[in-house]
C-alpha atoms as a PDB file:
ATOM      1  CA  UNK A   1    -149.437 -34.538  -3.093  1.00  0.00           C
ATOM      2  CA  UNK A   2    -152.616 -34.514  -1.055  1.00  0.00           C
ATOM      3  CA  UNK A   3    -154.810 -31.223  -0.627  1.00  0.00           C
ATOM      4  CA  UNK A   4    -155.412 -30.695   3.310  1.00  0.00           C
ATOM      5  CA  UNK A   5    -158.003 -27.913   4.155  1.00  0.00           C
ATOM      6  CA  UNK A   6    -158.219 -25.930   6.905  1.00  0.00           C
ATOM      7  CA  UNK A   7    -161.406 -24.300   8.814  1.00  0.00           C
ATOM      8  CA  UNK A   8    -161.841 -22.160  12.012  1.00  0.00           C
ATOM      9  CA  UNK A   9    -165.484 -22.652  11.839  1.00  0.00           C
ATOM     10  CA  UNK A  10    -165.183 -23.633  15.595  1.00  0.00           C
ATOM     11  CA  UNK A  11    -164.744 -19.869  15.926  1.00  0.00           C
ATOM     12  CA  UNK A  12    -168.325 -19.411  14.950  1.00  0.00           C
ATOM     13  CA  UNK A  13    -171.676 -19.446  17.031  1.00  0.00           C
ATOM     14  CA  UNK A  14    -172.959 -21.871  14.788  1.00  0.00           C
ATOM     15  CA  UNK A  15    -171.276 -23.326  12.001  1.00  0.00           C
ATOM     16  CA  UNK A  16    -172.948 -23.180   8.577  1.00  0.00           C
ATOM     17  CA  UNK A  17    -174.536 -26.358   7.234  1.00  0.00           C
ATOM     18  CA  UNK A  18    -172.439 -25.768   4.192  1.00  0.00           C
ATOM     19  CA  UNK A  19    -169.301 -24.924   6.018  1.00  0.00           C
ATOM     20  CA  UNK A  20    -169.209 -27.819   8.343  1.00  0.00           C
ATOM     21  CA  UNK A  21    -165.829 -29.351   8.370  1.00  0.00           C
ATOM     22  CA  UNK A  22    -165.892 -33.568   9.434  1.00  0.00           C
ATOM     23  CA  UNK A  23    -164.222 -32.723  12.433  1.00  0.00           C
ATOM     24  CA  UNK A  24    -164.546 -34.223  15.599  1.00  0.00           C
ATOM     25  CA  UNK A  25    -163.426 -31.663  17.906  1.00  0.00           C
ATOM     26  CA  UNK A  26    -161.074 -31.905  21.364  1.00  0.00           C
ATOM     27  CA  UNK A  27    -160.605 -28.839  23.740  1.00  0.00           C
ATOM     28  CA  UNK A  28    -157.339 -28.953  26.059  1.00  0.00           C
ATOM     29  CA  UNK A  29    -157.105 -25.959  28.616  1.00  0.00           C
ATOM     30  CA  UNK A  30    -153.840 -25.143  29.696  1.00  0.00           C
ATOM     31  CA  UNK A  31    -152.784 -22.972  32.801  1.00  0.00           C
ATOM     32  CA  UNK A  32    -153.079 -19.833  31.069  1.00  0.00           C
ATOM     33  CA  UNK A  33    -155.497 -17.107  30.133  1.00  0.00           C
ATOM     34  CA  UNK A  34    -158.874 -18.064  29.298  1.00  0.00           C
ATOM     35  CA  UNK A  35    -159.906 -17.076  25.628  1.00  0.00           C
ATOM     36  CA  UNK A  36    -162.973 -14.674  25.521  1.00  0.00           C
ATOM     37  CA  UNK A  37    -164.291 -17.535  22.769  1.00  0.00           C
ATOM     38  CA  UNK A  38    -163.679 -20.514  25.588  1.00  0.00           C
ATOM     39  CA  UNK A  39    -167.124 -21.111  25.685  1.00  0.00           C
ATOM     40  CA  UNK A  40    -167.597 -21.461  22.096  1.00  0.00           C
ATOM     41  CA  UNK A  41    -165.101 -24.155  21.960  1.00  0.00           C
ATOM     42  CA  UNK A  42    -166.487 -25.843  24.541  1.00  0.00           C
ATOM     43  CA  UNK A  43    -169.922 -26.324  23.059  1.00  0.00           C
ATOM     44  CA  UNK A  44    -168.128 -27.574  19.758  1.00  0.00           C
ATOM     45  CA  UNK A  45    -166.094 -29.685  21.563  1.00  0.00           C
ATOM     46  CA  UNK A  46    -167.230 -33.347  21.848  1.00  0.00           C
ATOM     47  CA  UNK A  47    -163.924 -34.042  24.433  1.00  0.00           C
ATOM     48  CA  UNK A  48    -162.730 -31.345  26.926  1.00  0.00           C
ATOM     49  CA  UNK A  49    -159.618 -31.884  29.137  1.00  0.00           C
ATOM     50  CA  UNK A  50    -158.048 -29.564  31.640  1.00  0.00           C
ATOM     51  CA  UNK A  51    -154.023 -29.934  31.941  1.00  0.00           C
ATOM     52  CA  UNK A  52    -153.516 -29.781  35.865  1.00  0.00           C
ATOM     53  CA  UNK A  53    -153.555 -25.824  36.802  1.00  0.00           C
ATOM     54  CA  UNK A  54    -156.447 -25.495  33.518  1.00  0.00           C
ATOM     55  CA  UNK A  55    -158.620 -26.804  35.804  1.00  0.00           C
ATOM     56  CA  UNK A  56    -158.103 -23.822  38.121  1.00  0.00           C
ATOM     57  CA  UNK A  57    -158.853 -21.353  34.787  1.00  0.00           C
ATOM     58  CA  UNK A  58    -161.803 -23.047  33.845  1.00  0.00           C
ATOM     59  CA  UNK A  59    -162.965 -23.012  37.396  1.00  0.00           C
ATOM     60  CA  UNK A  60    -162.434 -19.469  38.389  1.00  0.00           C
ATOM     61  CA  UNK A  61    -162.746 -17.579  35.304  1.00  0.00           C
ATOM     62  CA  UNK A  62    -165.410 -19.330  33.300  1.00  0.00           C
ATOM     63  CA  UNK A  63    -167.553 -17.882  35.489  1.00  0.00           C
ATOM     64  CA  UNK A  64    -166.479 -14.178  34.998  1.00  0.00           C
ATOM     65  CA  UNK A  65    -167.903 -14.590  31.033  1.00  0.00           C
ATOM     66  CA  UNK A  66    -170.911 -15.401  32.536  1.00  0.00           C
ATOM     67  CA  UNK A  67    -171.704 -12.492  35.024  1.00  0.00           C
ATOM     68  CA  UNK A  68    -175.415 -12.255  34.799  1.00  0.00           C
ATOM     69  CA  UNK A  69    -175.611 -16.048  36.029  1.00  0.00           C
ATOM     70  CA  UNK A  70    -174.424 -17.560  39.698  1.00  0.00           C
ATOM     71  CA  UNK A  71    -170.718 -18.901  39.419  1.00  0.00           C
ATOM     72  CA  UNK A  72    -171.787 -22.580  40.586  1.00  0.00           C
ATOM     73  CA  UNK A  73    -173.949 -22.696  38.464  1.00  0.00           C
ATOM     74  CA  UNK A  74    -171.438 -21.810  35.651  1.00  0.00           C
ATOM     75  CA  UNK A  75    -169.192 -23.985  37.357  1.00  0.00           C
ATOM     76  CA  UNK A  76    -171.024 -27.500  37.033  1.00  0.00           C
ATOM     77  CA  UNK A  77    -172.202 -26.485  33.788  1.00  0.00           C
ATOM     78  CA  UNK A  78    -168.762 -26.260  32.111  1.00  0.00           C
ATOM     79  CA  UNK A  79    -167.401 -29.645  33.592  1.00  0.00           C
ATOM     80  CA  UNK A  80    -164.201 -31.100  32.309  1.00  0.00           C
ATOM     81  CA  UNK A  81    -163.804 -34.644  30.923  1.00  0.00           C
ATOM     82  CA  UNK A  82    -160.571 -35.227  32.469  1.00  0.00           C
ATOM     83  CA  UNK A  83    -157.976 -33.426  34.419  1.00  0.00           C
ATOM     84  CA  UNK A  84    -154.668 -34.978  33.489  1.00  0.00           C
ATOM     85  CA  UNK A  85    -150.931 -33.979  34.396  1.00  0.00           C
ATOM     86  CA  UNK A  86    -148.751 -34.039  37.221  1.00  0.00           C
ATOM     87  CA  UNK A  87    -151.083 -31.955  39.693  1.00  0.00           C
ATOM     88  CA  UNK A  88    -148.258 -29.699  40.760  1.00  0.00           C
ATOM     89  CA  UNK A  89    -151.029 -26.534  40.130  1.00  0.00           C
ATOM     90  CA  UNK A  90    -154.348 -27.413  40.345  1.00  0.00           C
ATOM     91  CA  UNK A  91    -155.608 -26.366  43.458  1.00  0.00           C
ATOM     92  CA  UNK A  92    -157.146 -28.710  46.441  1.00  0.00           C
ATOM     93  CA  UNK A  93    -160.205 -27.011  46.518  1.00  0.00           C
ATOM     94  CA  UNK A  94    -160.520 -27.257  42.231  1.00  0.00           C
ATOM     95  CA  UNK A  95    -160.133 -30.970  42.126  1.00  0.00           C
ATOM     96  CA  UNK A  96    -162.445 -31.638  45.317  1.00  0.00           C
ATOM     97  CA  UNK A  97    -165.140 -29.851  43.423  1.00  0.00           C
ATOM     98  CA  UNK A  98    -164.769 -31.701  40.069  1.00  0.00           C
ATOM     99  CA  UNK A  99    -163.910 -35.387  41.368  1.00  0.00           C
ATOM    100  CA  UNK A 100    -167.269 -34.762  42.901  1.00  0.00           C
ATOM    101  CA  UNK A 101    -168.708 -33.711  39.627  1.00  0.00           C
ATOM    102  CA  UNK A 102    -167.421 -37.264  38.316  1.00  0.00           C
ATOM    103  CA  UNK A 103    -164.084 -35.465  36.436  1.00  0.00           C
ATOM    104  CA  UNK A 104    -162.090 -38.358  35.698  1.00  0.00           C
ATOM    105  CA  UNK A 105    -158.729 -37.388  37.486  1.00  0.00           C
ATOM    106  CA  UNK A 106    -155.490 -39.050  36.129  1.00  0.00           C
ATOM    107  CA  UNK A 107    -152.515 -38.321  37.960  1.00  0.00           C
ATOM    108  CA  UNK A 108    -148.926 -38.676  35.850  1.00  0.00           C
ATOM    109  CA  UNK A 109    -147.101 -37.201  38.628  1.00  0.00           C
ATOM    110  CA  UNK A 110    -144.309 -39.629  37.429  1.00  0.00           C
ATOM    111  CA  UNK A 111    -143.749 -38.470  34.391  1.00  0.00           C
ATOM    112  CA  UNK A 112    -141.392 -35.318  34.813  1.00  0.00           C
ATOM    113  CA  UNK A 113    -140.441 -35.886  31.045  1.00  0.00           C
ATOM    114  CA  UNK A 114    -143.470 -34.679  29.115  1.00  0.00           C
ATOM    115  CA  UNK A 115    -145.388 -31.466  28.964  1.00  0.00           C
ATOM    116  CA  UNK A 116    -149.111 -31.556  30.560  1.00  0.00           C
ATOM    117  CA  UNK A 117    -150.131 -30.523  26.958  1.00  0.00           C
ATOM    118  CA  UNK A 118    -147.905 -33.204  26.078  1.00  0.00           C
ATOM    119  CA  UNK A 119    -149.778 -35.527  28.751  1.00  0.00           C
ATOM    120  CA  UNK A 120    -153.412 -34.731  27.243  1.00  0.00           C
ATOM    121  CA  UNK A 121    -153.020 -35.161  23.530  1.00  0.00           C
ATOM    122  CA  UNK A 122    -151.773 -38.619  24.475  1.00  0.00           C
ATOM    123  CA  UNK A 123    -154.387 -39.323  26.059  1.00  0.00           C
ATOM    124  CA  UNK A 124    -157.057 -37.866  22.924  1.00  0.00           C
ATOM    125  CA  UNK A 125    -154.985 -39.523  20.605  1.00  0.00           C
ATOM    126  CA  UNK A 126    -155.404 -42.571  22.302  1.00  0.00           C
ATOM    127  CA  UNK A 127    -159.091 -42.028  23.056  1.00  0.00           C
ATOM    128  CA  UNK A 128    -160.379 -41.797  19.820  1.00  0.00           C
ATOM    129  CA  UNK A 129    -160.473 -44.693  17.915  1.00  0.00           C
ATOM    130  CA  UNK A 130    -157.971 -45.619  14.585  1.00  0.00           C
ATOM    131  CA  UNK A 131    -160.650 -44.585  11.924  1.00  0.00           C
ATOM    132  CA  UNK A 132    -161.411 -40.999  13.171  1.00  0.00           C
ATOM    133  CA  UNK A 133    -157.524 -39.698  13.723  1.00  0.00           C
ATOM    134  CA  UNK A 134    -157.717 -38.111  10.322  1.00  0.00           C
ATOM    135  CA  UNK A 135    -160.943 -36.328  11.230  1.00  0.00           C
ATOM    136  CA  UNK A 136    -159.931 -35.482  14.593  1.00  0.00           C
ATOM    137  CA  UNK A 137    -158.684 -31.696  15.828  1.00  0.00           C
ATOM    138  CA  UNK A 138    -157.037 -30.594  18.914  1.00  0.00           C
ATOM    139  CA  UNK A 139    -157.969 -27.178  20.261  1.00  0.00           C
ATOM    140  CA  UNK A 140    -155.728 -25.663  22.871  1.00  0.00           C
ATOM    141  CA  UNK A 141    -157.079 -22.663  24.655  1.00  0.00           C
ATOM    142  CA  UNK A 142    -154.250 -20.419  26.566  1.00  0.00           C
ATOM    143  CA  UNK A 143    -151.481 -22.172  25.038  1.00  0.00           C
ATOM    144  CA  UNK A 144    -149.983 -18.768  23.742  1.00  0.00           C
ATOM    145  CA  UNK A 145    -148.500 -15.781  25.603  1.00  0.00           C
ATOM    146  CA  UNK A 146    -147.096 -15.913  29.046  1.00  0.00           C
ATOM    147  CA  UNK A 147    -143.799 -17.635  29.761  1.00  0.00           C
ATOM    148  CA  UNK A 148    -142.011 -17.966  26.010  1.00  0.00           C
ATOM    149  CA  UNK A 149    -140.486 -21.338  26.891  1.00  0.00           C
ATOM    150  CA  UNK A 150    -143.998 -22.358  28.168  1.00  0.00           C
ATOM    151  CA  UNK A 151    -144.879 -22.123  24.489  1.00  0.00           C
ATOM    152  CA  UNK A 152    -141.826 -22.833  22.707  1.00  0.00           C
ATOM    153  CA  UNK A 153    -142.961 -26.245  24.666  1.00  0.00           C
ATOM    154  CA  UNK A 154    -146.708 -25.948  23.231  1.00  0.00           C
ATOM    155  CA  UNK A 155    -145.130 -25.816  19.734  1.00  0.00           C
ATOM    156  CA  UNK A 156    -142.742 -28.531  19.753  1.00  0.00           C
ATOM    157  CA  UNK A 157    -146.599 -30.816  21.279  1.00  0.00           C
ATOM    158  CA  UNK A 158    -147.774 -29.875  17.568  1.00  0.00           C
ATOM    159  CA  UNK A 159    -144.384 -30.866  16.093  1.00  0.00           C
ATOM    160  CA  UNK A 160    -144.350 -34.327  18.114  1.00  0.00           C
ATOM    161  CA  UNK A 161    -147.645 -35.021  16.882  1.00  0.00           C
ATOM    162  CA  UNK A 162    -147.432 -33.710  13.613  1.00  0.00           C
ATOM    163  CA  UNK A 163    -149.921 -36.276  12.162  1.00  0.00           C
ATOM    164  CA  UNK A 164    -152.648 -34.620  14.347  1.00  0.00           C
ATOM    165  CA  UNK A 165    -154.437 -31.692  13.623  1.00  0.00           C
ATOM    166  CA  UNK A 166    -153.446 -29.455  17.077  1.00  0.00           C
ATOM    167  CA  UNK A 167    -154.646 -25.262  17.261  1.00  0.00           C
ATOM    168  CA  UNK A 168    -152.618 -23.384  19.624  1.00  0.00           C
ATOM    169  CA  UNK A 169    -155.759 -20.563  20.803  1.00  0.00           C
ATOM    170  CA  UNK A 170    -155.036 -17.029  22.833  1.00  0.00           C
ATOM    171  CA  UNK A 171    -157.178 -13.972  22.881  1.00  0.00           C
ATOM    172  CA  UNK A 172    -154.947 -12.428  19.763  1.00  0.00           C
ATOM    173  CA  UNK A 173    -153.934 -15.124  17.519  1.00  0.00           C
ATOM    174  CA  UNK A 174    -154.112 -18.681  16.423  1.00  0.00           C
ATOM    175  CA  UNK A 175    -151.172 -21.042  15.445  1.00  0.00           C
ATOM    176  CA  UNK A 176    -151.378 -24.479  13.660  1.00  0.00           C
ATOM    177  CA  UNK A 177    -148.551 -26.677  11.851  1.00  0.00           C
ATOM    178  CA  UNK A 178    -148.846 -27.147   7.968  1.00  0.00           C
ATOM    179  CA  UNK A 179    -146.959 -30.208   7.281  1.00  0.00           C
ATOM    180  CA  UNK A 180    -144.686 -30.327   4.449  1.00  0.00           C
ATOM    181  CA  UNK A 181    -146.415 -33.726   3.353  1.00  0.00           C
ATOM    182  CA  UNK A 182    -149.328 -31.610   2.375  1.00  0.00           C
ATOM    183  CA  UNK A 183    -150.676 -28.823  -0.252  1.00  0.00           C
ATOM    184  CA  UNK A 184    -152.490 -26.713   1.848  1.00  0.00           C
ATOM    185  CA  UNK A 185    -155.944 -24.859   1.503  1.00  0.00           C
ATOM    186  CA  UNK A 186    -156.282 -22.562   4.339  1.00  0.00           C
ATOM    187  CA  UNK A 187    -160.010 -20.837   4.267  1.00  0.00           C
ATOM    188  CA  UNK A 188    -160.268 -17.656   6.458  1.00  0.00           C
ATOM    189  CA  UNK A 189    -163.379 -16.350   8.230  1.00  0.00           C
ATOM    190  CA  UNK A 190    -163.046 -12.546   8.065  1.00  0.00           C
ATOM    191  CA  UNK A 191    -165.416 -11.809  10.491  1.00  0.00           C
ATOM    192  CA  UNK A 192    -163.757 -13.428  13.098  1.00  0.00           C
ATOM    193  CA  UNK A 193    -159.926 -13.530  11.729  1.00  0.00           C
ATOM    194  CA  UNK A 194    -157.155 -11.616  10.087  1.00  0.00           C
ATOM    195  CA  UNK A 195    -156.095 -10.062   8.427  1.00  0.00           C
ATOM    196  CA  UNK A 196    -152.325 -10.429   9.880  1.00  0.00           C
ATOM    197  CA  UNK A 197    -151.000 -13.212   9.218  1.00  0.00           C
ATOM    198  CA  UNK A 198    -147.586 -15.217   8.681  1.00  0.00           C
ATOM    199  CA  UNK A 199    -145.910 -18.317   7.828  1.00  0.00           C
ATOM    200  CA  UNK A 200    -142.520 -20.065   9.746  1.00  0.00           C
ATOM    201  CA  UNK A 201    -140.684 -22.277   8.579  1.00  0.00           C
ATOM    202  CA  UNK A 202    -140.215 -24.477  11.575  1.00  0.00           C
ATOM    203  CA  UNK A 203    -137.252 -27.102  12.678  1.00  0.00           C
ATOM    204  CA  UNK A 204    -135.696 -26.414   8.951  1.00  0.00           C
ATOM    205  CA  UNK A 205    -135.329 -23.855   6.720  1.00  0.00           C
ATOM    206  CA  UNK A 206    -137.450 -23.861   3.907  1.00  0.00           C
ATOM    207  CA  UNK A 207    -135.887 -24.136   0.603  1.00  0.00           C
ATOM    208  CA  UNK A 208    -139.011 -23.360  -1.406  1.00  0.00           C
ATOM    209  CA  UNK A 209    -142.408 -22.154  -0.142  1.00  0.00           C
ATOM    210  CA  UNK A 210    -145.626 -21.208  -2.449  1.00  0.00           C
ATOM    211  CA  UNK A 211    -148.412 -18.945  -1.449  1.00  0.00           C
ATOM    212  CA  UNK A 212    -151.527 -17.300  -2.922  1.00  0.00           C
ATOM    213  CA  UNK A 213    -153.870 -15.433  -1.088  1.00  0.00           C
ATOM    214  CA  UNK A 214    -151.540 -13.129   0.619  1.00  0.00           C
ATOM    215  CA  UNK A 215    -150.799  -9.507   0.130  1.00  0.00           C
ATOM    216  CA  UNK A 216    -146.939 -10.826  -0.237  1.00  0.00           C
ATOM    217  CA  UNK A 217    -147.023 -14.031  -1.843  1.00  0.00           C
ATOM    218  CA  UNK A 218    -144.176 -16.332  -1.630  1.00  0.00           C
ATOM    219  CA  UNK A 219    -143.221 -17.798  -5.149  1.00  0.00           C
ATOM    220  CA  UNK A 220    -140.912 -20.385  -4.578  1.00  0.00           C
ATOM    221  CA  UNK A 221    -138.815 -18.502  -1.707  1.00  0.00           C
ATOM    222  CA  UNK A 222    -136.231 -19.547   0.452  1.00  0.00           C
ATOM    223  CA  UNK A 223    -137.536 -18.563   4.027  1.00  0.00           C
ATOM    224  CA  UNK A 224    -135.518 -19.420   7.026  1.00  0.00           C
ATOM    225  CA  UNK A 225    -134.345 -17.885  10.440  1.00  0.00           C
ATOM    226  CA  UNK A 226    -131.317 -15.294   9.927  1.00  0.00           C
ATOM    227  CA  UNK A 227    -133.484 -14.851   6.249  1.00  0.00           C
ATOM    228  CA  UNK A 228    -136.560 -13.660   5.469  1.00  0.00           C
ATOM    229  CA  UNK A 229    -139.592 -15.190   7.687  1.00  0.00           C
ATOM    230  CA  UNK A 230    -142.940 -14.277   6.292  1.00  0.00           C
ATOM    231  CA  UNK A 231    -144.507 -12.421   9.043  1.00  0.00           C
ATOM    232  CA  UNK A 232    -146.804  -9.108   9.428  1.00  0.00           C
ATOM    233  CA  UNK A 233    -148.366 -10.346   6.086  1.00  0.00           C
ATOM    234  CA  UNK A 234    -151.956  -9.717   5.305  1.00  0.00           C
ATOM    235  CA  UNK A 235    -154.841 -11.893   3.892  1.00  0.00           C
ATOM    236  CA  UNK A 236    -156.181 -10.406   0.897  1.00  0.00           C
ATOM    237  CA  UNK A 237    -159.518 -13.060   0.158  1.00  0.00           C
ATOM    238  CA  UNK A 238    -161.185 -16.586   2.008  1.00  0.00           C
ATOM    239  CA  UNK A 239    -159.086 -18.840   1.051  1.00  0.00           C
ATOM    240  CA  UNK A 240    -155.518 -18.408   1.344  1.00  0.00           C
ATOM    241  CA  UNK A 241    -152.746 -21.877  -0.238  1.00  0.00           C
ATOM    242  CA  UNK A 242    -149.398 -23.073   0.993  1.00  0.00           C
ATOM    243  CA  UNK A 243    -146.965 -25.071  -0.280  1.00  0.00           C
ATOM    244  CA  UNK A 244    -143.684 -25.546   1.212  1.00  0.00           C
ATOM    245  CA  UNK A 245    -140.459 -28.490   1.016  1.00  0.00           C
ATOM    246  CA  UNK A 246    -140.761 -27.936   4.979  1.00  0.00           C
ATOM    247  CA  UNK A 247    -143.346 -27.663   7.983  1.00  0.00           C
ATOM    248  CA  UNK A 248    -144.242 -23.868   8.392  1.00  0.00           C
ATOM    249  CA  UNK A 249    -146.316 -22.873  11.437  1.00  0.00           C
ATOM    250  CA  UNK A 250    -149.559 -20.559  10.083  1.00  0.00           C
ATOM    251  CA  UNK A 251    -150.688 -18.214  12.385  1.00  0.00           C
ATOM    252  CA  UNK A 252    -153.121 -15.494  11.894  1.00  0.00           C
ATOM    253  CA  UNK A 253    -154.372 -12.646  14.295  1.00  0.00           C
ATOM    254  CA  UNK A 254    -157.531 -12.756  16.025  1.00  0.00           C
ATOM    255  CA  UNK A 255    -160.625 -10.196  16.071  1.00  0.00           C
ATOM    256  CA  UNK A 256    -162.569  -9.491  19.133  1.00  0.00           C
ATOM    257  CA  UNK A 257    -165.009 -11.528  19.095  1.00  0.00           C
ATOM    258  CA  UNK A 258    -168.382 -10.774  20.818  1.00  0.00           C
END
């Protein structure tokens, strides 16, 4: 079975030579709470999408992490790719100002059936060519807290496109899938993460699941809802491994970052 690592050097203000994952990085901003980090994902990010109403976060409270400097300014400087969904929240006034910035604008009002989220990892997937998919990651700022079904949604994205790399970002906490096709070799930054952590199992129970690192390890436990789910655990070290007969969704808490 194939060892996949795992980095959140994108968490960084510059990532170490040596620690420099080859990533090619996407940003997707939903209609939610803009990170305090957003604008360190935005420089790493080589592709930045807003999902309809994102555009209206990006737009009105970019500019509030930036108070010394004049909002337009802030504004034109932190530009979206693409605005893609079904434009049932982005405001008038938001996509005036970036179609006039040269945003490309695509409008899937006709397609009730997906997610926005849904909408724009389509459209990355689709961007970047066949070769780089494996080196590809998906960052998606305000996809957690909020409405719970909002990201029940944002989780079953990263289950749909479970050959992707996809980070679900809020202010507290990160979430990404570990497949169940993969060892895994998660490596932790403590400065900017932990040490709470956990590990669901996710659409199955898990008969079996494998962990070192962790202040509770899991040695070949049966975790499963109605059963023990590993959460509240702590990160003892860097580098923490899973192993698992099923997808479990890592997630580990957030430090607040300067």
């Amino acid at each position: 079975m194939d060892l996949m690592h795992h980095h959140s050097t994108f968490l960084l203000p510059t990532i170490p030579e040596d620690q420099r994952p080859s990533l090619t990085y996407a940003l997707v901003v939903l209609n939610h709470n803009l990170p305090r980090f957003s604008p360190l994902l935005w420089k790493h990010a080589q592709l930045r999408l807003c999902a309809d109403g994102g555009a209206n976060r990006v737009y009105d409270e970019m500019p509030l992490l930036f108070p010394q400097e004049d909002a337009s300014d802030v504004r034109r400087r932190f530009k979206p790719d693409i605005i893609k969904g079904d434009m049932d929240s982005i405001r008038k006034e938001v996509l005036d100002f970036y179609t006039c910035l040269g945003t490309n604008i695509v409008d899937k009002a006709h397609d009730q059936d997906t997610t926005d989220l849904h909408k724009c990892v389509t459209c990355i997937r689709d961007f970047a060519p066949a070769s780089d998919k494996s080196n590809l990651c998906i960052l998606v700022a305000g996809a957690l807290g909020g409405r719970f079904d909002h990201e029940m949604g944002n989780v079953n994205v990263m289950c749909r496109f479970s050959s992707l790399r996809i980070i679900l970002l809020s202010d507290d906490n990160l979430i990404h899938l570990l497949p169940k096709t993969h060892r895994h070799e998660i490596h932790i930054q403590p400065s900017v993460q932990g040490p709470h952590c956990g590990l669901i199992p996710i659409g199955m129970p898990s008969k079996s699941s494998t962990t070192t690192g962790l202040r509770w390890d899991l040695n070949n436990t049966e975790t499963k809802f109605g059963g023990l789910v590993s959460t509240s655990n702590i990160v003892e070290g860097e580098k923490v491994t899973v192993q698992s007969d099923s997808d479990l969704l890592w997630t580990i808490s957030l430090k607040k970052l300067a």
